[in-house]
Protein backbone atom coordinates (compact mmCIF):
# COMPACT_ATOMS: atom_id res chain seq x y z
CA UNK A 1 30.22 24.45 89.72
CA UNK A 2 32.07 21.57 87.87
CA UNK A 3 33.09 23.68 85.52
CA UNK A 4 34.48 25.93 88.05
CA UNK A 5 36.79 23.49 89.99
CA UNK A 6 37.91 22.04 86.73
CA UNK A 7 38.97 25.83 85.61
CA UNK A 8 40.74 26.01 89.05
CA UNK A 9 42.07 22.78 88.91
CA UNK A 10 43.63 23.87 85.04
CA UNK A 11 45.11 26.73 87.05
CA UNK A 12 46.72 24.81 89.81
CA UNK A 13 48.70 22.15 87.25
CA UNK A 14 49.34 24.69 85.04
CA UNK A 15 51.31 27.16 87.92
CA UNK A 16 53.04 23.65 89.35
CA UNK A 17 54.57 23.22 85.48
CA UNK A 18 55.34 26.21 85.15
CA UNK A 19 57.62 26.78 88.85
CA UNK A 20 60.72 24.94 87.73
CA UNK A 21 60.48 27.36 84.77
CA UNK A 22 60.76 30.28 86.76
CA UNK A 23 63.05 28.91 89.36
CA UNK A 24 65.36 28.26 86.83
CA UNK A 25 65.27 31.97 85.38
CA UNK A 26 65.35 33.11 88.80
CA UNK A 27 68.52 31.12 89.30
CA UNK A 28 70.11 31.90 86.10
CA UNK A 29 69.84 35.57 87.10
CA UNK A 30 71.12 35.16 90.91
CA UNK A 31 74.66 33.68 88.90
CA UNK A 32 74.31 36.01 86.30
CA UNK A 33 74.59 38.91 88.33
CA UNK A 34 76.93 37.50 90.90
CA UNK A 35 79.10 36.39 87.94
CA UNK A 36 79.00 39.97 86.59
CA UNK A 37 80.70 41.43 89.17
CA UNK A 38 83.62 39.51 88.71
CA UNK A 39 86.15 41.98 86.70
CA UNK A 40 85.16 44.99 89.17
CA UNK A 41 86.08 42.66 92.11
CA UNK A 42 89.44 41.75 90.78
CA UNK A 43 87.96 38.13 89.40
CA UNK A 44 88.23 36.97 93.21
CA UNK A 45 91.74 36.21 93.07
CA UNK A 46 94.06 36.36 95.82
CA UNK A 47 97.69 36.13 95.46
CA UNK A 48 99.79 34.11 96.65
CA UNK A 49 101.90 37.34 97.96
CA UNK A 50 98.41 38.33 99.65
CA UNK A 51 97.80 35.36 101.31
CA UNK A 52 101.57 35.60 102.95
CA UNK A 53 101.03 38.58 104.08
CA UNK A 54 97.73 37.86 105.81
CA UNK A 55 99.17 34.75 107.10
CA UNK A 56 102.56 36.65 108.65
CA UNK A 57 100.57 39.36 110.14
CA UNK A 58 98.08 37.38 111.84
CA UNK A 59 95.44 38.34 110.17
CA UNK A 60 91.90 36.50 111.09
CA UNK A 61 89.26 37.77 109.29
CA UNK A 62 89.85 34.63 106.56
CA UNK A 63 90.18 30.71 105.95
CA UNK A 64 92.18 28.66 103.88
CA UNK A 65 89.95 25.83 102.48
CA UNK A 66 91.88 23.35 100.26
CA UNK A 67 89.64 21.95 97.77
CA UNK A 68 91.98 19.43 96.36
CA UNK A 69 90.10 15.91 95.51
CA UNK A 70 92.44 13.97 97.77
CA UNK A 71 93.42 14.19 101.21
CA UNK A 72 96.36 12.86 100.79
CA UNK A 73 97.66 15.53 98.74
CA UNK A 74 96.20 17.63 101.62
CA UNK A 75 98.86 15.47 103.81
CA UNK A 76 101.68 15.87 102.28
CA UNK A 77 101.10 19.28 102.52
CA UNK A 78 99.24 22.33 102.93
CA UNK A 79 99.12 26.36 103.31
CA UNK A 80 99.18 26.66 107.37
CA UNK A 81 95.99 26.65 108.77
CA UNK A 82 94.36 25.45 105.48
CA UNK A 83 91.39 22.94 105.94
CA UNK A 84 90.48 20.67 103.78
CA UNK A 85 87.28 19.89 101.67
CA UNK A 86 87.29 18.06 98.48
CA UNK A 87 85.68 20.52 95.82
CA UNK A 88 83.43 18.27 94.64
CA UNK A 89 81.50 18.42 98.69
CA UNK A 90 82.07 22.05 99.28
CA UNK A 91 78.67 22.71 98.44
CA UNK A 92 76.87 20.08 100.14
CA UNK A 93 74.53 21.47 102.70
CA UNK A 94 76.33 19.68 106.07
CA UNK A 95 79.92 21.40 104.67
CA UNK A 96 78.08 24.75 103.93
CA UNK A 97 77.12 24.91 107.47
CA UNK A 98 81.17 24.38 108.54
CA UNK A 99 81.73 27.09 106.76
CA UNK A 100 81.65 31.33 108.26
CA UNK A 101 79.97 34.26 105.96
CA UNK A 102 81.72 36.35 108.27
CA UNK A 103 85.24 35.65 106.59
CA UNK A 104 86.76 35.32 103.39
CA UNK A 105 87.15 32.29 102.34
CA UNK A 106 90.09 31.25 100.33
CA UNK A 107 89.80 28.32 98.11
CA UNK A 108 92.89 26.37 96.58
CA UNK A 109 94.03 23.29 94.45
CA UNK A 110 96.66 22.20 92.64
CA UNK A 111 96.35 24.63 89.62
CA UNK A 112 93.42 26.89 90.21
CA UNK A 113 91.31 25.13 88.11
CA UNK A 114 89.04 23.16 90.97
CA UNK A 115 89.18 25.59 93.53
CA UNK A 116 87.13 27.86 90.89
CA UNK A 117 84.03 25.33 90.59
CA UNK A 118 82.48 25.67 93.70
CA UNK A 119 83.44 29.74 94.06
CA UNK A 120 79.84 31.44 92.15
CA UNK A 121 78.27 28.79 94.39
CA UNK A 122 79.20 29.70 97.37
CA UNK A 123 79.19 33.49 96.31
CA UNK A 124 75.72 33.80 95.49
CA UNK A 125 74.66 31.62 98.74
CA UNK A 126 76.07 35.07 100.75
CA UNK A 127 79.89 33.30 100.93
CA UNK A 128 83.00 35.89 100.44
CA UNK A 129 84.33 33.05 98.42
CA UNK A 130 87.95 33.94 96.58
CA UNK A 131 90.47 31.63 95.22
CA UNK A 132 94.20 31.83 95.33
CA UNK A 133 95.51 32.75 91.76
CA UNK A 134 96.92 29.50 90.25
CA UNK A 135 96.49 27.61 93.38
CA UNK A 136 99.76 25.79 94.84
CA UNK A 137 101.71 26.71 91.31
CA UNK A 138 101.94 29.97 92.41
CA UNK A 139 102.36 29.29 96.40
CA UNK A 140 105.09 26.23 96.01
CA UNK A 141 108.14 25.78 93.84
CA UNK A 142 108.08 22.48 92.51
CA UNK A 143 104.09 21.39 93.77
CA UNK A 144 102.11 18.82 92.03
CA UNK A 145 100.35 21.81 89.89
CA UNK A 146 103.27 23.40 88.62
CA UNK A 147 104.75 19.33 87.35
CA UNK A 148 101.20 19.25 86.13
CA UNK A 149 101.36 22.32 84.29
CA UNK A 150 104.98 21.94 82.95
CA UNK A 151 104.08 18.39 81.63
CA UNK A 152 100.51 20.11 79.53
CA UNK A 153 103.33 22.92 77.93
CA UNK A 154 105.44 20.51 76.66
CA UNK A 155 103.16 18.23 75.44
CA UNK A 156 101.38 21.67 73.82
CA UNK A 157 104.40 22.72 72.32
CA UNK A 158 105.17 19.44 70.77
CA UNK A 159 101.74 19.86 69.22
CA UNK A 160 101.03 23.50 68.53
CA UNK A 161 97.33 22.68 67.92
CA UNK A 162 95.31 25.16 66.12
CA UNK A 163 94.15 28.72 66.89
CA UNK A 164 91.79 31.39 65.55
CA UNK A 165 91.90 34.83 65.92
CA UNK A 166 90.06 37.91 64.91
CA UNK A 167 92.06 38.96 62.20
CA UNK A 168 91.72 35.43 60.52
CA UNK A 169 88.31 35.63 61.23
CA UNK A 170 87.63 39.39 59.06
CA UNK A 171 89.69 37.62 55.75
CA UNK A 172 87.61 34.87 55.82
CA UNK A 173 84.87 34.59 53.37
CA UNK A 174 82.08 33.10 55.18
CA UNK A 175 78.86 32.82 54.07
CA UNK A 176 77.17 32.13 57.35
CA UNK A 177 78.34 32.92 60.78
CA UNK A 178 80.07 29.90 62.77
CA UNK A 179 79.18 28.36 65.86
CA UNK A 180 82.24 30.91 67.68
CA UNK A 181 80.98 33.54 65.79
CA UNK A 182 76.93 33.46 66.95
CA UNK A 183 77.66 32.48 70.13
CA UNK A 184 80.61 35.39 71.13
CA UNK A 185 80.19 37.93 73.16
CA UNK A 186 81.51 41.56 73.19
CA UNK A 187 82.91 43.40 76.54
CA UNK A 188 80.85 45.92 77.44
């Protein structure tokens, strides 16, 4: 009988360490496969020529949510309609309930580079989550994002910091693979 309970008890500890295991494959698959659909569904951009149009003819069946990290920014100025929520909050579960999975939901920053954190997220929690393709650089002449971005090209052009390619890459006499190299992966 001891012998028994102790077995069970084994059993029990051993399932409990192992959980976190599986939830973590489980979850790693749920982005996976959300994250593989991507290219077929145009990457989840919107343009900024989209969003007009949607916005001149009245359409409802989306949101603007303007994940910008200040409100400030937000006040200054905004895509009509937009609400905001900071990107880093989106996700939280008392802003996931403000939010319909009966709409697309349009996400946008300053250069498209926040608005796409919180996008798998909210994707593979049932969201039609999409962002606006280069976020206000591509909406506003003269926003934040595009000063931001003109500021990084001149600085990179100043620099012209280093690049590999493919071609460098087959001349190359290497006798082990690099890091890029084991770690790349081909299109299907």
């Amino acid at each position: 009988m001891k012998r028994t309970i102790v077995s069970v008890f084994i059993i029990i500890v051993a399932l409990f360490l192992a959980a976190p295991v599986f939830a973590q494959d489980d979850m790693a698959k749920k982005l996976n496969d959300e994250l593989s659909k991507g290219p077929e569904e145009g990457h989840w951009w919107v343009s900024a020529e989209e969003l007009s149009m949607w916005l001149k003819t009245g359409k409802t069946d989306f949101m603007v949510l303007d994940v910008r990290p200040s409100e400030t920014a937000f006040k200054k100025g905004h895509i009509p309609g937009a609400i905001f929520m900071p990107y880093h909050k989106v996700l939280a579960p008392e802003n996931l309930a403000k939010l319909p999975k009966d709409k697309k939901i349009v996400l946008v920053c300053n250069t498209g580079q926040l608005q796409s954190l919180p996008v798998l997220g909210l994707r593979v929690l049932g969201y039609d989550a999409a962002t606006l393709s280069l976020g206000y650089i591509a909406w506003q002449k003269d926003s934040f994002g595009s000063q931001q971005v003109k500021s990084v090209s001149e600085k990179a052009a100043k620099k012209n910091y280093p690049m590999q390619s493919a071609a460098i890459e087959k001349t190359a006499k290497m006798n082990s693979p690099s890091q890029s190299e084991s770690l790349s992966c081909k299109e299907d």
